[in-house]
PDB file of N, CA and C in Angstrom:
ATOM      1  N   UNK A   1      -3.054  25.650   0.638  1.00  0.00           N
ATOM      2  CA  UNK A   1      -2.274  25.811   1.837  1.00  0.00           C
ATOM      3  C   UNK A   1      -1.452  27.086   1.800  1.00  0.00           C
ATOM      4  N   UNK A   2      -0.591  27.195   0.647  1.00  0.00           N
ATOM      5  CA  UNK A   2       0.040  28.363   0.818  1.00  0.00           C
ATOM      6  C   UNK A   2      -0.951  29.685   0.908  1.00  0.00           C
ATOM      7  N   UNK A   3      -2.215  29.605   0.417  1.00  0.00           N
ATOM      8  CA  UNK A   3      -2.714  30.928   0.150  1.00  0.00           C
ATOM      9  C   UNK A   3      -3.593  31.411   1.341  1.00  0.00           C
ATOM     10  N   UNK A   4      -2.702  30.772   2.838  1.00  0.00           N
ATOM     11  CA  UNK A   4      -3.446  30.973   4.307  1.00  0.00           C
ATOM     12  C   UNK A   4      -2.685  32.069   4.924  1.00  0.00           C
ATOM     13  N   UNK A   5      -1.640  32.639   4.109  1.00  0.00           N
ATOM     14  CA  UNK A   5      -0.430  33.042   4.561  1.00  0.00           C
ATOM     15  C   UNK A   5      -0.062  33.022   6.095  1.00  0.00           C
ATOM     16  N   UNK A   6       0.055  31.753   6.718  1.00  0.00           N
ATOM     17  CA  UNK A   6       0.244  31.766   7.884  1.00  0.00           C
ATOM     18  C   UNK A   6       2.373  32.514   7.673  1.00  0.00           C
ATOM     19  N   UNK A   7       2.848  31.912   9.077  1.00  0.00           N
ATOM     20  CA  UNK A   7       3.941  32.187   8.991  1.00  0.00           C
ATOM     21  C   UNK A   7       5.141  31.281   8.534  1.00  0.00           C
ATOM     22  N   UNK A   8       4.473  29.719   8.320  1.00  0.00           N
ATOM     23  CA  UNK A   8       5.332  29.389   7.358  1.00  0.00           C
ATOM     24  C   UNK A   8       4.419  28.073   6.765  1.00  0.00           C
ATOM     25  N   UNK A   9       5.187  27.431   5.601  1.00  0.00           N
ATOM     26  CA  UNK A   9       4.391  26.395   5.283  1.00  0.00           C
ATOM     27  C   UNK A   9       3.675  25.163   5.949  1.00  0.00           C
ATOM     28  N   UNK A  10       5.088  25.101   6.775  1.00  0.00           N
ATOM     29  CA  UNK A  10       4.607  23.993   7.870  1.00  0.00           C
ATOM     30  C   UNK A  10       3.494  24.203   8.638  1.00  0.00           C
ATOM     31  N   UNK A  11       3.031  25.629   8.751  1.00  0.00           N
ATOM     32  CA  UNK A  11       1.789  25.995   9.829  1.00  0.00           C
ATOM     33  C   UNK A  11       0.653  25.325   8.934  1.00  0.00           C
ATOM     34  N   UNK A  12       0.785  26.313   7.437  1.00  0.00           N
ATOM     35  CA  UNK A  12      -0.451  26.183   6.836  1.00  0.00           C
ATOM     36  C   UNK A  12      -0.571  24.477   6.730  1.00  0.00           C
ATOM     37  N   UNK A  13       0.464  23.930   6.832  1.00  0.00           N
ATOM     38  CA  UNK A  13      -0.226  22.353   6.246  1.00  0.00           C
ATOM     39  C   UNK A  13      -0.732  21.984   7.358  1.00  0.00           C
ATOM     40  N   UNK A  14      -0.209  22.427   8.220  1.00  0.00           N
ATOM     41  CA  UNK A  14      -0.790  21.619  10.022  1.00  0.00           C
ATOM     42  C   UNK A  14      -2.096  22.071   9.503  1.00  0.00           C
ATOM     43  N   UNK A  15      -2.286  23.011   9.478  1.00  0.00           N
ATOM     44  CA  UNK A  15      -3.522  24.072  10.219  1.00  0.00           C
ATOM     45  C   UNK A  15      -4.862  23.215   8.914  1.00  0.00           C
ATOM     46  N   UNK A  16      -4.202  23.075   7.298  1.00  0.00           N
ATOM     47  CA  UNK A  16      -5.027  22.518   6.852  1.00  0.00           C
ATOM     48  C   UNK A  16      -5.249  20.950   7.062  1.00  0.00           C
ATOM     49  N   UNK A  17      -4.048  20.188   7.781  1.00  0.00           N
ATOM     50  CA  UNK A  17      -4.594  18.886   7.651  1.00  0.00           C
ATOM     51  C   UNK A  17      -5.607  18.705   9.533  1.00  0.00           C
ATOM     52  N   UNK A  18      -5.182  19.811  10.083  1.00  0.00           N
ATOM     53  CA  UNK A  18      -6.602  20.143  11.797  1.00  0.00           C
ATOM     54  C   UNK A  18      -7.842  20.113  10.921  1.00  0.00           C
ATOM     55  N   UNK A  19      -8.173  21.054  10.031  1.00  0.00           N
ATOM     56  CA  UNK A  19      -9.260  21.188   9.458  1.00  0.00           C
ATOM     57  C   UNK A  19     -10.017  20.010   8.865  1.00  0.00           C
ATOM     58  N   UNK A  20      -8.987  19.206   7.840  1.00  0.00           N
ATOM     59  CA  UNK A  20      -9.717  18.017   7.355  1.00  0.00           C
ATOM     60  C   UNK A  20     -10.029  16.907   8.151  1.00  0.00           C
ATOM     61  N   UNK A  21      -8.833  16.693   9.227  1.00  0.00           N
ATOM     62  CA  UNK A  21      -9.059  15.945  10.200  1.00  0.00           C
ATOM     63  C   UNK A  21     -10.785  16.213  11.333  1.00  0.00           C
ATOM     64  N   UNK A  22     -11.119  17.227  11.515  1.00  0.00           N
ATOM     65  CA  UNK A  22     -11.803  18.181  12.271  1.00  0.00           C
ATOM     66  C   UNK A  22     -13.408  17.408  11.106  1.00  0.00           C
ATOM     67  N   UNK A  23     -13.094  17.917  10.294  1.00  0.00           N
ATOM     68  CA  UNK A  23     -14.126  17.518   8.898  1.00  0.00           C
ATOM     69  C   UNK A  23     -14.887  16.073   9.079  1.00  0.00           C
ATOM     70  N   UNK A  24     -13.155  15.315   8.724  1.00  0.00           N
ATOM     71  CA  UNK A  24     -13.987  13.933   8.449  1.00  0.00           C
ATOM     72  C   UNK A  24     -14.255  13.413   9.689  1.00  0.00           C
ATOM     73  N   UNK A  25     -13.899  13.927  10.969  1.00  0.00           N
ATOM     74  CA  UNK A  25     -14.048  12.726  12.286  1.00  0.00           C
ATOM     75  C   UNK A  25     -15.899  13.244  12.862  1.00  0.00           C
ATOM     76  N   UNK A  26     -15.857  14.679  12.072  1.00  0.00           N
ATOM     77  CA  UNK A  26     -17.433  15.058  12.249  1.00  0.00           C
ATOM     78  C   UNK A  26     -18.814  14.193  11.299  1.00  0.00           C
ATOM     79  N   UNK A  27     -18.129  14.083  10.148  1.00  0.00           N
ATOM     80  CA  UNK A  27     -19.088  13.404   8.905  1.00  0.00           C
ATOM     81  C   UNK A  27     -18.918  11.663   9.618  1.00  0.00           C
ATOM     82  N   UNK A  28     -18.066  11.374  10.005  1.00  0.00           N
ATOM     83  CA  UNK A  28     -18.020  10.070  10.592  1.00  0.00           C
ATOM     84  C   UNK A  28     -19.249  10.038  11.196  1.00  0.00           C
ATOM     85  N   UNK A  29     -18.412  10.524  12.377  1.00  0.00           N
ATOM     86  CA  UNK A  29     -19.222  10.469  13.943  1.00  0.00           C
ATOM     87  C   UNK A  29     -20.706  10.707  13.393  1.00  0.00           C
ATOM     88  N   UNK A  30     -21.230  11.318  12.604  1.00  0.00           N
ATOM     89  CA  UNK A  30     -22.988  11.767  12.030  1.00  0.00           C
ATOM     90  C   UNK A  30     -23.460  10.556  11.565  1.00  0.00           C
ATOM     91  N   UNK A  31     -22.655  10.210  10.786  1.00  0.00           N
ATOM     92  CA  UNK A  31     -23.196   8.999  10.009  1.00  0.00           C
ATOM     93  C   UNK A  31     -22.703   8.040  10.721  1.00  0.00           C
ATOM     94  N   UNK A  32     -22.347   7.386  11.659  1.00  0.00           N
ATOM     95  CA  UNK A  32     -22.544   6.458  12.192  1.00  0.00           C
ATOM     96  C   UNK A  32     -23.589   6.795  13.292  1.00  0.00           C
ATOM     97  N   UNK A  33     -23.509   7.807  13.761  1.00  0.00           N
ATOM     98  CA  UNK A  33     -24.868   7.967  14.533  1.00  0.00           C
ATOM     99  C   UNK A  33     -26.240   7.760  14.658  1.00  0.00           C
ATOM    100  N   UNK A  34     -26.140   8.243  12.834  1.00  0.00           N
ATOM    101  CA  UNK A  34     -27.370   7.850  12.419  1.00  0.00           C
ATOM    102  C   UNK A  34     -27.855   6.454  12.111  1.00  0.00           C
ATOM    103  N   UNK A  35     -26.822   5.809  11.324  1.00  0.00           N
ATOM    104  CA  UNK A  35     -27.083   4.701  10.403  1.00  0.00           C
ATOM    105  C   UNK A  35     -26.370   3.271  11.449  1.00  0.00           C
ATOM    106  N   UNK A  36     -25.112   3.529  11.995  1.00  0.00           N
ATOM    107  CA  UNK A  36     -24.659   2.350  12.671  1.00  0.00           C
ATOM    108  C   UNK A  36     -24.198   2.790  14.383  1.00  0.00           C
ATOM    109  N   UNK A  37     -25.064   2.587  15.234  1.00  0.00           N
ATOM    110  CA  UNK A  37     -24.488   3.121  16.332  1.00  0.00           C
ATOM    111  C   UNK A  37     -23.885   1.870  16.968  1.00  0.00           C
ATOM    112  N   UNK A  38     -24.926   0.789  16.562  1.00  0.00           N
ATOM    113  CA  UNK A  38     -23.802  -0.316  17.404  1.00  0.00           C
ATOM    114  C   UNK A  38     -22.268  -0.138  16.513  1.00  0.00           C
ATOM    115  N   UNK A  39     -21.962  -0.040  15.302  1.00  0.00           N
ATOM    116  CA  UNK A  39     -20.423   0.339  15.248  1.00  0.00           C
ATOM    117  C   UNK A  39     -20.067   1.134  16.034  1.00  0.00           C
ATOM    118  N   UNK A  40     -20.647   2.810  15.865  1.00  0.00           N
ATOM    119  CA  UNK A  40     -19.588   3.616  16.761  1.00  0.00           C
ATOM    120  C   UNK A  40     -19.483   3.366  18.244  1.00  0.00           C
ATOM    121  N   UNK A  41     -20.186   2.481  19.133  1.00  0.00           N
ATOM    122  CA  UNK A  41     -19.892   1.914  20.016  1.00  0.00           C
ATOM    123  C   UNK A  41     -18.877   0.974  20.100  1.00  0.00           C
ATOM    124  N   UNK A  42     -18.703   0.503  19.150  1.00  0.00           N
ATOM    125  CA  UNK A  42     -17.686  -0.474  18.899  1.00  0.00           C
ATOM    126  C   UNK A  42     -16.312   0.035  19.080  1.00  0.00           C
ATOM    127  N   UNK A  43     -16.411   1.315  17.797  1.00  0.00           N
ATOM    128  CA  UNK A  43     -15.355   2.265  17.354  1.00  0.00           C
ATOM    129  C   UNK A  43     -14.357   2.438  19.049  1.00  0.00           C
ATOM    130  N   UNK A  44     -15.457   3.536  19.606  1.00  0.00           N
ATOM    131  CA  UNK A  44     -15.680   4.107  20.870  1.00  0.00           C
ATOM    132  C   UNK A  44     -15.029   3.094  22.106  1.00  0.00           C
ATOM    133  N   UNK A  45     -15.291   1.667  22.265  1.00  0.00           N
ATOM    134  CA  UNK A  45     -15.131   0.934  23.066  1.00  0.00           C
ATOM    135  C   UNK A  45     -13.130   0.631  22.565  1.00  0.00           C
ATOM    136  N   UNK A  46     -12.822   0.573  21.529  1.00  0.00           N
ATOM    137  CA  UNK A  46     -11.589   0.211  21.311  1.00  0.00           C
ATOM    138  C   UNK A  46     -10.561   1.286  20.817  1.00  0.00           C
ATOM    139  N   UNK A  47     -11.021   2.225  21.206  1.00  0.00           N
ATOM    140  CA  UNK A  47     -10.097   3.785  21.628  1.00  0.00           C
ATOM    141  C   UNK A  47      -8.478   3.784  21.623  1.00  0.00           C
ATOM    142  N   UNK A  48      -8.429   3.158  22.885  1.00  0.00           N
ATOM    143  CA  UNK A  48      -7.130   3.227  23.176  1.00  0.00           C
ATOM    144  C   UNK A  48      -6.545   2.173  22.267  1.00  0.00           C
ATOM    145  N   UNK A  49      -6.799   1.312  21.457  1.00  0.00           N
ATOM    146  CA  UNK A  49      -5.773   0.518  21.071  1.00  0.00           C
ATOM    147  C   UNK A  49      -5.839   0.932  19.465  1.00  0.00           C
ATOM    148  N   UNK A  50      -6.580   1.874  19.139  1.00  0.00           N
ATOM    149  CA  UNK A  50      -6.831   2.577  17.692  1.00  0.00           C
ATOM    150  C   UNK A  50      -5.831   3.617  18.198  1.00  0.00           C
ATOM    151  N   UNK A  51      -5.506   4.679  18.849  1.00  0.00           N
ATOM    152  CA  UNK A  51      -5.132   5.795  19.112  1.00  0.00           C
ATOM    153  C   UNK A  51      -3.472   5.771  18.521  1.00  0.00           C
ATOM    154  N   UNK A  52      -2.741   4.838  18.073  1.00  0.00           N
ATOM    155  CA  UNK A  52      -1.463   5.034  18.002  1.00  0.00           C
ATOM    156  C   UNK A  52      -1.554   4.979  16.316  1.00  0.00           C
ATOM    157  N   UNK A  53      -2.372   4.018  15.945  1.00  0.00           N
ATOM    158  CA  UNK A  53      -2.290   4.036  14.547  1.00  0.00           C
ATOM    159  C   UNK A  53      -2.926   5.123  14.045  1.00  0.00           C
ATOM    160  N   UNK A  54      -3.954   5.927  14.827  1.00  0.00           N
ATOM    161  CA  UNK A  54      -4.567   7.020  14.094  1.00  0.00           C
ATOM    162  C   UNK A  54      -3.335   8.344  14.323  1.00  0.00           C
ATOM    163  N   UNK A  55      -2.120   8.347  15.545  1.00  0.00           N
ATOM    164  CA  UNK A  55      -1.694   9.081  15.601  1.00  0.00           C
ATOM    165  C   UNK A  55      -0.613   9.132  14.042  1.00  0.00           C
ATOM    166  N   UNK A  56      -0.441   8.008  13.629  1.00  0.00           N
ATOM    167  CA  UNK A  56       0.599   7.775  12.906  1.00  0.00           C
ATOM    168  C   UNK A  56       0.487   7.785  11.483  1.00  0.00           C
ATOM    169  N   UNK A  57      -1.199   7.387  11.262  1.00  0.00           N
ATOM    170  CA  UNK A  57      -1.934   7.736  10.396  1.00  0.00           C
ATOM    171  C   UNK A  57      -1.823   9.920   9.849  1.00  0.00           C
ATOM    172  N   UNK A  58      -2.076  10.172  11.261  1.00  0.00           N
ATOM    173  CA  UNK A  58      -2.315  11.644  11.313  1.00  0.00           C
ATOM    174  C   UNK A  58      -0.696  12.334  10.848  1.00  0.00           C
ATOM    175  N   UNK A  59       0.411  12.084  11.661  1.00  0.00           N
ATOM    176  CA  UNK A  59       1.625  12.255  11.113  1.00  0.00           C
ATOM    177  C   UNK A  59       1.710  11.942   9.225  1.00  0.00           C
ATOM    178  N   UNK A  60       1.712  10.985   8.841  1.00  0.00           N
ATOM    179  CA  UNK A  60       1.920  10.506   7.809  1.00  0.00           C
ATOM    180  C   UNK A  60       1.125  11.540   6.421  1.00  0.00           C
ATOM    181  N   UNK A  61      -0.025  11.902   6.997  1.00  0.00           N
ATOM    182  CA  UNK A  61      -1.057  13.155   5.977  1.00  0.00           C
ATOM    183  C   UNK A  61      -0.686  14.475   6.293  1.00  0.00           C
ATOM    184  N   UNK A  62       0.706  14.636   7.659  1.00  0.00           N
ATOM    185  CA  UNK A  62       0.931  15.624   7.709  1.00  0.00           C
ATOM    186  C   UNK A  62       1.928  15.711   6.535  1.00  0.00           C
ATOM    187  N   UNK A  63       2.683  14.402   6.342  1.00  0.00           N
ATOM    188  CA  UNK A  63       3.979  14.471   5.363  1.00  0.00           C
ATOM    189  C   UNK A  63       3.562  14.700   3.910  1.00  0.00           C
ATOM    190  N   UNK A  64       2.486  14.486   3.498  1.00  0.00           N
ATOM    191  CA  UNK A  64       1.583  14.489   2.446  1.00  0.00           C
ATOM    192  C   UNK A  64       1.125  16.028   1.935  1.00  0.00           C
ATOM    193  N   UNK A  65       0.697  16.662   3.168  1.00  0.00           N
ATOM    194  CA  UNK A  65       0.053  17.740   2.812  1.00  0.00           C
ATOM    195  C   UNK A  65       1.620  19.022   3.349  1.00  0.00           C
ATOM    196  N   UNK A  66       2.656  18.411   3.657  1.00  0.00           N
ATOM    197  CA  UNK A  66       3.871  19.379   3.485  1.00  0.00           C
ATOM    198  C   UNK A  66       4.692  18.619   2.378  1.00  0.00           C
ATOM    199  N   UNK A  67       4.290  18.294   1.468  1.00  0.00           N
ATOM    200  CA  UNK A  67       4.774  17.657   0.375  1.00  0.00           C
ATOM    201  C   UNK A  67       4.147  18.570  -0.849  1.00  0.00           C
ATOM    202  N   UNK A  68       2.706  18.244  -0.492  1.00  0.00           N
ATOM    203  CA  UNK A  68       2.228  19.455  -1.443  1.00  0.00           C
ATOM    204  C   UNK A  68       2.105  20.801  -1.103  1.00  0.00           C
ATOM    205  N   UNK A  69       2.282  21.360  -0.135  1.00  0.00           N
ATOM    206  CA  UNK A  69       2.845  22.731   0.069  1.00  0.00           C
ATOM    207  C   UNK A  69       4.368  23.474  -0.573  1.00  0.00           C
ATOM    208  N   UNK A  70       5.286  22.134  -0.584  1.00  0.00           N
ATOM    209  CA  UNK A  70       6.553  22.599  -1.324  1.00  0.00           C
ATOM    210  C   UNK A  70       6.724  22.340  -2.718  1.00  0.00           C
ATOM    211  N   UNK A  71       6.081  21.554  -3.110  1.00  0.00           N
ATOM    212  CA  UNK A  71       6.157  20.870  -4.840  1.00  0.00           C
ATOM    213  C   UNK A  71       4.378  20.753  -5.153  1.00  0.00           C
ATOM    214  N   UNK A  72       4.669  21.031  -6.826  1.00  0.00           N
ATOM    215  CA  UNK A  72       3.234  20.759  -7.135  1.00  0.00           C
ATOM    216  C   UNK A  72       2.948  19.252  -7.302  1.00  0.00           C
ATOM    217  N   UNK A  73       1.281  19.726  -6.835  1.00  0.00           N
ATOM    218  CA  UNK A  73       0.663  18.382  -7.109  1.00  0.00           C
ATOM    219  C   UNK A  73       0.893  17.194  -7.739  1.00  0.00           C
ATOM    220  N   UNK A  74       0.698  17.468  -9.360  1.00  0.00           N
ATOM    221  CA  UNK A  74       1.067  16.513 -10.181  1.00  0.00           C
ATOM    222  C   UNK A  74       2.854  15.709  -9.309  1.00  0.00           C
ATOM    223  N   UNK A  75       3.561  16.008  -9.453  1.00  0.00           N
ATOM    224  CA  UNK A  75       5.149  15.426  -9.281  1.00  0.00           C
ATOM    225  C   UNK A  75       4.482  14.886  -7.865  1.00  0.00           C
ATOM    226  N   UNK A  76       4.153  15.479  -6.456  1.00  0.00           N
ATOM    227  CA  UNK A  76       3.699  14.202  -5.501  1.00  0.00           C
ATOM    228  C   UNK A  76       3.256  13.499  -5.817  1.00  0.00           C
ATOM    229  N   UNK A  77       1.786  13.315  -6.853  1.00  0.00           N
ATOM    230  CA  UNK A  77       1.251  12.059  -6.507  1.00  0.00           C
ATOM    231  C   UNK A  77       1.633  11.227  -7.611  1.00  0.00           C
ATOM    232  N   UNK A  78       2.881  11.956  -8.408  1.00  0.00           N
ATOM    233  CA  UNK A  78       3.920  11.019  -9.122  1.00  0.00           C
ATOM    234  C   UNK A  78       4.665  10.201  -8.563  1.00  0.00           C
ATOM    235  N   UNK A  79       5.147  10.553  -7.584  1.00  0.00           N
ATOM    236  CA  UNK A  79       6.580  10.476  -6.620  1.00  0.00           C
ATOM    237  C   UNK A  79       5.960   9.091  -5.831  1.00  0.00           C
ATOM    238  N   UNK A  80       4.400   9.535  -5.276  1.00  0.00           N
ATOM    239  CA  UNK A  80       3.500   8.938  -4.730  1.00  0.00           C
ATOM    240  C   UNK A  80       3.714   7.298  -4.997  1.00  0.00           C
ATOM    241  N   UNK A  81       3.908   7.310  -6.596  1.00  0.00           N
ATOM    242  CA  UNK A  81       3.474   5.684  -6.961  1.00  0.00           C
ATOM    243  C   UNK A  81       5.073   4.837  -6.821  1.00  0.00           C
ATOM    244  N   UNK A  82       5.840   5.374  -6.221  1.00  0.00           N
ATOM    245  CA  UNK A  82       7.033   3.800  -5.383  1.00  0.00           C
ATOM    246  C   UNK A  82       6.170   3.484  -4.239  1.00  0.00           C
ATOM    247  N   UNK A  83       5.146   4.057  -4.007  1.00  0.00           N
ATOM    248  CA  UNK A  83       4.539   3.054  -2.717  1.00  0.00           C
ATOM    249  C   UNK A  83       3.965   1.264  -3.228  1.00  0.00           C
ATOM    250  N   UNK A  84       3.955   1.539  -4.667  1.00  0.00           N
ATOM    251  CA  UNK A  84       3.728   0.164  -5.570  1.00  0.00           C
ATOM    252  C   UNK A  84       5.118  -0.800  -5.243  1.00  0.00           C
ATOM    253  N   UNK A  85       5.943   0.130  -5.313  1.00  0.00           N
ATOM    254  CA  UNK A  85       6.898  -0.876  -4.944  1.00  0.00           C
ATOM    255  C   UNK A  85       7.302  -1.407  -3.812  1.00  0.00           C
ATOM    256  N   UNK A  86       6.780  -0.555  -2.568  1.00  0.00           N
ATOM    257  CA  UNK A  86       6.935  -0.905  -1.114  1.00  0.00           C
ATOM    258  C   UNK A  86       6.049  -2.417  -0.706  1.00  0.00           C
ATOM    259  N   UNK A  87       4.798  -2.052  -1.728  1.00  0.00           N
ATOM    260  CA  UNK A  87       3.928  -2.765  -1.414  1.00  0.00           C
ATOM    261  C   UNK A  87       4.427  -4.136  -2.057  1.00  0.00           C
ATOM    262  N   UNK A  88       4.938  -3.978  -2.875  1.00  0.00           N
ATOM    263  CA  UNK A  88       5.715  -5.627  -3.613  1.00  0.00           C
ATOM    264  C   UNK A  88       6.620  -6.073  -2.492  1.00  0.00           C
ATOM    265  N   UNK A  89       7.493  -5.454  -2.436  1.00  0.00           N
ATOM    266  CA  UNK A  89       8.609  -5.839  -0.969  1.00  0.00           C
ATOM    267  C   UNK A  89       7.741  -6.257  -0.224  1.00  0.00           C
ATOM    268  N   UNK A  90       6.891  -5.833   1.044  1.00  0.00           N
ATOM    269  CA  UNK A  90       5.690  -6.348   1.771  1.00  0.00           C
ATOM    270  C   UNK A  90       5.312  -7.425   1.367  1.00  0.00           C
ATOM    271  N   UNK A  91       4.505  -7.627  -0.120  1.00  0.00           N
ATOM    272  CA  UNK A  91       3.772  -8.704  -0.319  1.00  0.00           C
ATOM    273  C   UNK A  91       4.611 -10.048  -0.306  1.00  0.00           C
ATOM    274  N   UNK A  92       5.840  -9.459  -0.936  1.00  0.00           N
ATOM    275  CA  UNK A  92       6.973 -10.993  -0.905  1.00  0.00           C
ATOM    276  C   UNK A  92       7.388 -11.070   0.147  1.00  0.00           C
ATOM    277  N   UNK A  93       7.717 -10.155   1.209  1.00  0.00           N
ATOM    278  CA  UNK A  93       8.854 -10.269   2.564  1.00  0.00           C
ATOM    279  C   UNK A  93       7.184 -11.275   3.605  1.00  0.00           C
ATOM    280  N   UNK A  94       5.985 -10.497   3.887  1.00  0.00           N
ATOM    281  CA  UNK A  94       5.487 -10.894   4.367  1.00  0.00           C
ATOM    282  C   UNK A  94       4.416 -12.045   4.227  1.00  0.00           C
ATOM    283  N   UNK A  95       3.520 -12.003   2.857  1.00  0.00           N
ATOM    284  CA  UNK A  95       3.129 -12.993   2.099  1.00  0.00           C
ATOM    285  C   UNK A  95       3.820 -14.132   1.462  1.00  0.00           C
ATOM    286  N   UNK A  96       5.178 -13.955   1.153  1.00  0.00           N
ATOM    287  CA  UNK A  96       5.885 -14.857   0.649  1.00  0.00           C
ATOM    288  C   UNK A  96       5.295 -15.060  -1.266  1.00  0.00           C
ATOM    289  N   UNK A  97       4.770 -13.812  -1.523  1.00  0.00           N
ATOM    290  CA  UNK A  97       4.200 -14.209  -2.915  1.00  0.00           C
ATOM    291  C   UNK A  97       5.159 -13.305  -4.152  1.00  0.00           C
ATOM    292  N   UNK A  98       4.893 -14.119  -4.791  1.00  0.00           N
ATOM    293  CA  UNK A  98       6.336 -14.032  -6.180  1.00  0.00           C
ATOM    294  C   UNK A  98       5.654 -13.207  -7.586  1.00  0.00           C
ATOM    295  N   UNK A  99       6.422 -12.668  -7.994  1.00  0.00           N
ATOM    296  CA  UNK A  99       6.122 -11.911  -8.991  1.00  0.00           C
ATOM    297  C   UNK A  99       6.422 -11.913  -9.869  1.00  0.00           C
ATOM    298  N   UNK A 100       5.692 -11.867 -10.874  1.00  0.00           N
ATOM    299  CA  UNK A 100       5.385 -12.793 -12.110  1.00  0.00           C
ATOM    300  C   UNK A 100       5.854 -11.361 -13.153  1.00  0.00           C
ATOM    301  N   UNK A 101       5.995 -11.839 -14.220  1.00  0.00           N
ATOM    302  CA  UNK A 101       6.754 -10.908 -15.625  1.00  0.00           C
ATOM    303  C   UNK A 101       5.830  -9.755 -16.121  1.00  0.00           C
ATOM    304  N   UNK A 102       4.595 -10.245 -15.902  1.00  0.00           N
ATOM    305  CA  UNK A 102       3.679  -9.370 -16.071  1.00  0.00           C
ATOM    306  C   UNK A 102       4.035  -7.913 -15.098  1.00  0.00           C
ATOM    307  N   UNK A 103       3.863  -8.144 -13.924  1.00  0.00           N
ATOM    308  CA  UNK A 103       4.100  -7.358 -12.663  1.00  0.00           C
ATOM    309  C   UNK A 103       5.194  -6.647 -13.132  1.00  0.00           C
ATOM    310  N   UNK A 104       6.637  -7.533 -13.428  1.00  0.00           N
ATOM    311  CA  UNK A 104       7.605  -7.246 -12.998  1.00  0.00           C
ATOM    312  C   UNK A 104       7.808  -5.786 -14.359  1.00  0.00           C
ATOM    313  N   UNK A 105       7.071  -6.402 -15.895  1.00  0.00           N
ATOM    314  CA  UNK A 105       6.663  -5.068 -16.777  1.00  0.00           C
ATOM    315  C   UNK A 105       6.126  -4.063 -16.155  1.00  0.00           C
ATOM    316  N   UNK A 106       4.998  -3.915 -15.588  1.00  0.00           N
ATOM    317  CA  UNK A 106       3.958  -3.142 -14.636  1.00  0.00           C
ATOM    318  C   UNK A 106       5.048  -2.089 -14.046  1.00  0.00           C
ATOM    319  N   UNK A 107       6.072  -2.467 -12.858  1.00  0.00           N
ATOM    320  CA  UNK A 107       7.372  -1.748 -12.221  1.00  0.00           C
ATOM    321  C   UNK A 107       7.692  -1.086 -13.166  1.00  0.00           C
ATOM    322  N   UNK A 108       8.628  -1.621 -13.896  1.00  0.00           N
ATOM    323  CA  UNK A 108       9.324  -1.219 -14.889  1.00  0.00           C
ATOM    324  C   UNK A 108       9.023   0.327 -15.451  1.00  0.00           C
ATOM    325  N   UNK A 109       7.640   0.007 -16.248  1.00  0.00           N
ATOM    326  CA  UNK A 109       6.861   1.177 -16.906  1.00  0.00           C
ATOM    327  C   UNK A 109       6.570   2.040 -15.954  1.00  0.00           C
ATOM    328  N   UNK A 110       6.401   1.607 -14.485  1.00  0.00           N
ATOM    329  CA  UNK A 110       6.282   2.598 -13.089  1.00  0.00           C
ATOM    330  C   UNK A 110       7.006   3.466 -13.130  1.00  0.00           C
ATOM    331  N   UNK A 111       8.473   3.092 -12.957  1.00  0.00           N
ATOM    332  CA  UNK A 111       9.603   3.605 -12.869  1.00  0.00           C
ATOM    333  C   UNK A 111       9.849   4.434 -13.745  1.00  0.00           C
ATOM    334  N   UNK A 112       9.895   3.968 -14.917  1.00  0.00           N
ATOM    335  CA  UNK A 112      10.128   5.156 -16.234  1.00  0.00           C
ATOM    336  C   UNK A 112       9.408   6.398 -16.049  1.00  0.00           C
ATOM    337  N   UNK A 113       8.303   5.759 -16.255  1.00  0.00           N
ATOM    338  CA  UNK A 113       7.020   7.140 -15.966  1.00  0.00           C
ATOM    339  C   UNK A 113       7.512   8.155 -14.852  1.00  0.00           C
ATOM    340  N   UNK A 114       7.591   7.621 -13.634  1.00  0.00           N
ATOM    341  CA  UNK A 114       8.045   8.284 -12.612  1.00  0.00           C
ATOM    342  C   UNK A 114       9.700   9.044 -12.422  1.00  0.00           C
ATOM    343  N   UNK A 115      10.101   8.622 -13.261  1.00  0.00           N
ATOM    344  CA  UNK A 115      11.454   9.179 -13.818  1.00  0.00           C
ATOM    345  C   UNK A 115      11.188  10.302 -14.713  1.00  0.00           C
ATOM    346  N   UNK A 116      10.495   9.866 -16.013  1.00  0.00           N
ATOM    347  CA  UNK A 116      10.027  11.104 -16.838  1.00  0.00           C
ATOM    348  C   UNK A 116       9.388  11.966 -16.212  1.00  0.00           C
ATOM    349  N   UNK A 117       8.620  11.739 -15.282  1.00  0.00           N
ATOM    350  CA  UNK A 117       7.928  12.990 -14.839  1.00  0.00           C
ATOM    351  C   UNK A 117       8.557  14.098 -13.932  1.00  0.00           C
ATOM    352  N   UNK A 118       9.867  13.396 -12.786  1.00  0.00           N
ATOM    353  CA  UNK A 118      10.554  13.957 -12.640  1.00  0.00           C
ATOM    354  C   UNK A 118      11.740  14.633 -12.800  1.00  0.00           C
ATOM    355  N   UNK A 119      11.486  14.441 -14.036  1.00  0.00           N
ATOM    356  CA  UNK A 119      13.277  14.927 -15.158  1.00  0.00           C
ATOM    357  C   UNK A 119      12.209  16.300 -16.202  1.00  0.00           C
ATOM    358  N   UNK A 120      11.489  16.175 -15.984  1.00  0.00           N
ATOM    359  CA  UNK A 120      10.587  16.978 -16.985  1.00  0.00           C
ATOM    360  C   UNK A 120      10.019  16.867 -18.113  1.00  0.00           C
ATOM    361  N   UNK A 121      10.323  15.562 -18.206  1.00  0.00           N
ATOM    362  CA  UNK A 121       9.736  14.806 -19.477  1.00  0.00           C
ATOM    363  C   UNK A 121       8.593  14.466 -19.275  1.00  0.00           C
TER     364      UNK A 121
END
């Protein structure tokens, strides 16, 4: 991204996540063409009620790819893994399912790791 030298980072990440976006909705659209058209009819028929989650979807890889435009790689998709923990909150707030010692080690060692990596350790 940075090496597009647009005029600022935020361009280049737009401009690279148009491109990937541009990419995969082409390799889609082929291969379902070929192989499943009754899906992409399917796809196609329920448009409008896909369109908010793909917008939000699309926002969200923008935050991703201006994440890695300002910090290196490695430390995002360090930073990346509290989504383990979002996903525990979720699973108990909405599943109602409990977490066991095993798991609760699993966090733990999450956390550290993700601490060391951002302290420079």
């Amino acid at each position: 991204m940075l090496r597009l030298g647009g005029a600022s980072f935020v361009v280049a990440a737009a401009t690279e996540l148009l491109l990937g976006l541009v990419l995969q909705t082409a390799l889609i659209l082929l291969y379902l063409g070929v192989f499943d058209r009754g899906g992409l009819a399917a796809i196609l028929a329920q448009w409008r009620e896909s369109l908010s989650a793909g917008l939000l979807g699309a926002l969200a890889t923008l935050f991703w790819f201006l994440a890695f435009a300002l910090e290196t790689a490695p430390r995002v998709r360090t930073l990346a893994l509290i989504e383990v923990l979002f996903a525990q909150m979720v699973s108990r707030r909405m599943f109602a399912q409990r977490t066991g010692a095993r798991e609760w080690l699993g966090v733990a060692m999450l956390i550290a790791g993700v601490a060391a990596v951002l302290n420079g350790g």
